[in-house]
Protein backbone atom coordinates (compact mmCIF):
# COMPACT_ATOMS: atom_id res chain seq x y z
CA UNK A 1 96.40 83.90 101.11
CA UNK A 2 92.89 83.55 102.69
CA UNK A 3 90.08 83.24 100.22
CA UNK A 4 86.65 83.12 100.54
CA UNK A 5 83.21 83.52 98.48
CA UNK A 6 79.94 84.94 99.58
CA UNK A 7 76.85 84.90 97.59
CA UNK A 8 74.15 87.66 98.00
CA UNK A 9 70.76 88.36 96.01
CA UNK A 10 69.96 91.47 95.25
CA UNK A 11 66.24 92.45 96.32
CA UNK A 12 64.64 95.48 95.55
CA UNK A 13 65.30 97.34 98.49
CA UNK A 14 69.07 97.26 97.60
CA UNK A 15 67.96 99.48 94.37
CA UNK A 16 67.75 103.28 93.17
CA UNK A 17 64.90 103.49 90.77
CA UNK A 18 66.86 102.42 87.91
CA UNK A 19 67.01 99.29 89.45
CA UNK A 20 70.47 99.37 90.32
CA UNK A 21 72.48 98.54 93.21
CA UNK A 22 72.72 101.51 95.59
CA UNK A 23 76.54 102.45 96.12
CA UNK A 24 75.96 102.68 99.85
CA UNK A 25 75.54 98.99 99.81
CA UNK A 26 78.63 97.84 98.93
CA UNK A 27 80.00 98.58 102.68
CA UNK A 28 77.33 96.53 103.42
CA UNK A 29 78.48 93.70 100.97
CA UNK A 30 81.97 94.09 102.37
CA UNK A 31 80.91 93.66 105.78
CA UNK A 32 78.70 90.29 104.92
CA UNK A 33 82.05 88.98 102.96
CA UNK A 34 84.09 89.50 106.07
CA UNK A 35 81.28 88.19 108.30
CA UNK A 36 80.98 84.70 106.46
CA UNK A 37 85.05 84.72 105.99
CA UNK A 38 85.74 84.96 109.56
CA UNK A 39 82.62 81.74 110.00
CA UNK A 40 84.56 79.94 107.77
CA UNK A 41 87.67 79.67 109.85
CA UNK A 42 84.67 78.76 113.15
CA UNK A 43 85.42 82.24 114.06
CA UNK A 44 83.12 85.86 114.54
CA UNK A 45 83.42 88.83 115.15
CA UNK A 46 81.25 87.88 118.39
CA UNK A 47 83.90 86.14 119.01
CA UNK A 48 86.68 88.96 119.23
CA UNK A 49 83.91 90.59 121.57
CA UNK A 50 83.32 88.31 123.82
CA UNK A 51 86.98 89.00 124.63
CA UNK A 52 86.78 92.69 124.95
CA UNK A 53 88.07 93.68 121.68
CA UNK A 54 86.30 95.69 118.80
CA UNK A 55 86.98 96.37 115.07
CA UNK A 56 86.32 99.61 113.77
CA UNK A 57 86.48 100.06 110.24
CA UNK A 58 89.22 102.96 109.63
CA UNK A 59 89.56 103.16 106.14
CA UNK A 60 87.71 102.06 103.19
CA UNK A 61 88.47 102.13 99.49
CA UNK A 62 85.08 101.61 97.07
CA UNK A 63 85.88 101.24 92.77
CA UNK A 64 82.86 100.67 90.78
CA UNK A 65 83.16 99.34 87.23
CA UNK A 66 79.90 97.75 86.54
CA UNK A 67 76.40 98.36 88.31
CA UNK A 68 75.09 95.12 90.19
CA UNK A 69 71.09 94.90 89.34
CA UNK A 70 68.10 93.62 90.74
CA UNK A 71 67.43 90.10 90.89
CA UNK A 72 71.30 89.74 90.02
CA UNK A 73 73.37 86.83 92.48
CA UNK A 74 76.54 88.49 93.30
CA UNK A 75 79.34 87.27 94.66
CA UNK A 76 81.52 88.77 97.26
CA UNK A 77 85.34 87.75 97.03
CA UNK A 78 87.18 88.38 100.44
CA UNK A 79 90.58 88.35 100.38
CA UNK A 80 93.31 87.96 103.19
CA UNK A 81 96.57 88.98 101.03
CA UNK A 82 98.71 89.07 104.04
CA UNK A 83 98.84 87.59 107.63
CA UNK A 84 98.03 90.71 109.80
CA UNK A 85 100.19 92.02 112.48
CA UNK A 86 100.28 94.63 115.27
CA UNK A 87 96.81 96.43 115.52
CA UNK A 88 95.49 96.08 112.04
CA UNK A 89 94.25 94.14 109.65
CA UNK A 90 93.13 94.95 105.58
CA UNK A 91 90.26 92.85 103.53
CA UNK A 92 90.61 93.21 100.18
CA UNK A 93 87.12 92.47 98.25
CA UNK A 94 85.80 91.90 94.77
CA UNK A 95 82.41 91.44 93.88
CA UNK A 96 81.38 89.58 90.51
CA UNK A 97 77.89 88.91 89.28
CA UNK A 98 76.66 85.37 87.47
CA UNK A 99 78.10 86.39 84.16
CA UNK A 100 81.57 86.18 86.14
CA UNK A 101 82.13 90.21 84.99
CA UNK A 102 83.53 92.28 88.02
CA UNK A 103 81.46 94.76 89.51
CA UNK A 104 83.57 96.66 92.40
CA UNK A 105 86.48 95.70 94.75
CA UNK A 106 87.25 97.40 97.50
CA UNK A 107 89.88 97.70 100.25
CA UNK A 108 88.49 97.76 103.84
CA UNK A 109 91.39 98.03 107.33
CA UNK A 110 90.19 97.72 110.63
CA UNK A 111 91.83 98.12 113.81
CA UNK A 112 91.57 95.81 116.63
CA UNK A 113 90.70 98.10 119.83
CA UNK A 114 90.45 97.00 123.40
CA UNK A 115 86.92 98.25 124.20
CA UNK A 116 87.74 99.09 127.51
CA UNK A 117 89.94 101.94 126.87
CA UNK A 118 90.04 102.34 123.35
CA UNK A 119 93.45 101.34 122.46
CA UNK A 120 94.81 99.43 119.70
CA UNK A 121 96.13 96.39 120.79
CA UNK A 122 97.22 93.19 118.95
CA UNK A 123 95.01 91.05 116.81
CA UNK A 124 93.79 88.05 119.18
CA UNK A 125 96.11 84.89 119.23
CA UNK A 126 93.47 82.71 118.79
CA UNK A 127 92.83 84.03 115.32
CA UNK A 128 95.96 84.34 114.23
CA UNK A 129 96.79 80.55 114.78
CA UNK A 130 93.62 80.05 112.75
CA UNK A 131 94.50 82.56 109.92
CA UNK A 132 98.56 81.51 109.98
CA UNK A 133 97.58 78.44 108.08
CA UNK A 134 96.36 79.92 105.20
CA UNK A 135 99.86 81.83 104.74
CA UNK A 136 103.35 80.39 103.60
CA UNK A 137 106.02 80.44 106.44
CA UNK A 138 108.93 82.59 105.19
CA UNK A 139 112.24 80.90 106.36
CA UNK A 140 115.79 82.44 106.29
């Protein structure tokens, strides 16, 4: 499984007027968490470009339990659960503030899509030899 943390504060443009988080933002949140994931393993979505492929989000899946504030340091969870193959691939995300409570998690797939085109196509080797380390070989 492929773990990673995030840490984002929240200013006051993230806020309604009761000072709380926006739920809009949590795509946002999502989208950082994947961002700095993908870093971690010297990899971006720049990247995946530069080789003609895009990743549209396709499907996202938002729960809130707690409201994240202003001021608060949240942290974004994102979670590889399983070593992606064919055209796809699914984050799974929680987001906890500094009192360790969770907030929200979400579930966010993407395809990969050669730009040219626009046709799924196979997540990039390169990344997959970085991401296949992180995941338990099953033998027979």
């Amino acid at each position: 499984m492929f773990v990673t943390e995030t840490q984002i504060r929240i200013h006051y443009a993230l806020t309604d007027q009761m000072g709380v988080v926006y739920h809009g933002h949590y795509a946002q949140f999502y989208e950082i968490g994947r961002a700095e994931a993908m870093r971690q393993i010297n990899y971006s979505y720049k990247d995946i470009e530069a080789i003609g492929i895009i990743m549209p989000v396709v499907d996202i899946h938002s729960r809130f339990l707690r409201p994240a504030k202003y001021e608060d340091l949240i942290t974004v969870k994102t979670i590889l659960k399983e070593l992606p193959i064919h055209h796809k691939i699914m984050f799974h995300h929680e987001i906890y503030n500094q009192q360790d409570e969770l907030l929200n998690t979400g579930d966010v797939t993407l395809y990969f899509i050669q730009a040219k085109g626009m046709k799924r196509c196979e997540m990039p080797d390169d990344l997959k030899e970085k991401l296949a380390g992180y995941f338990p070989k099953i033998t027979d």
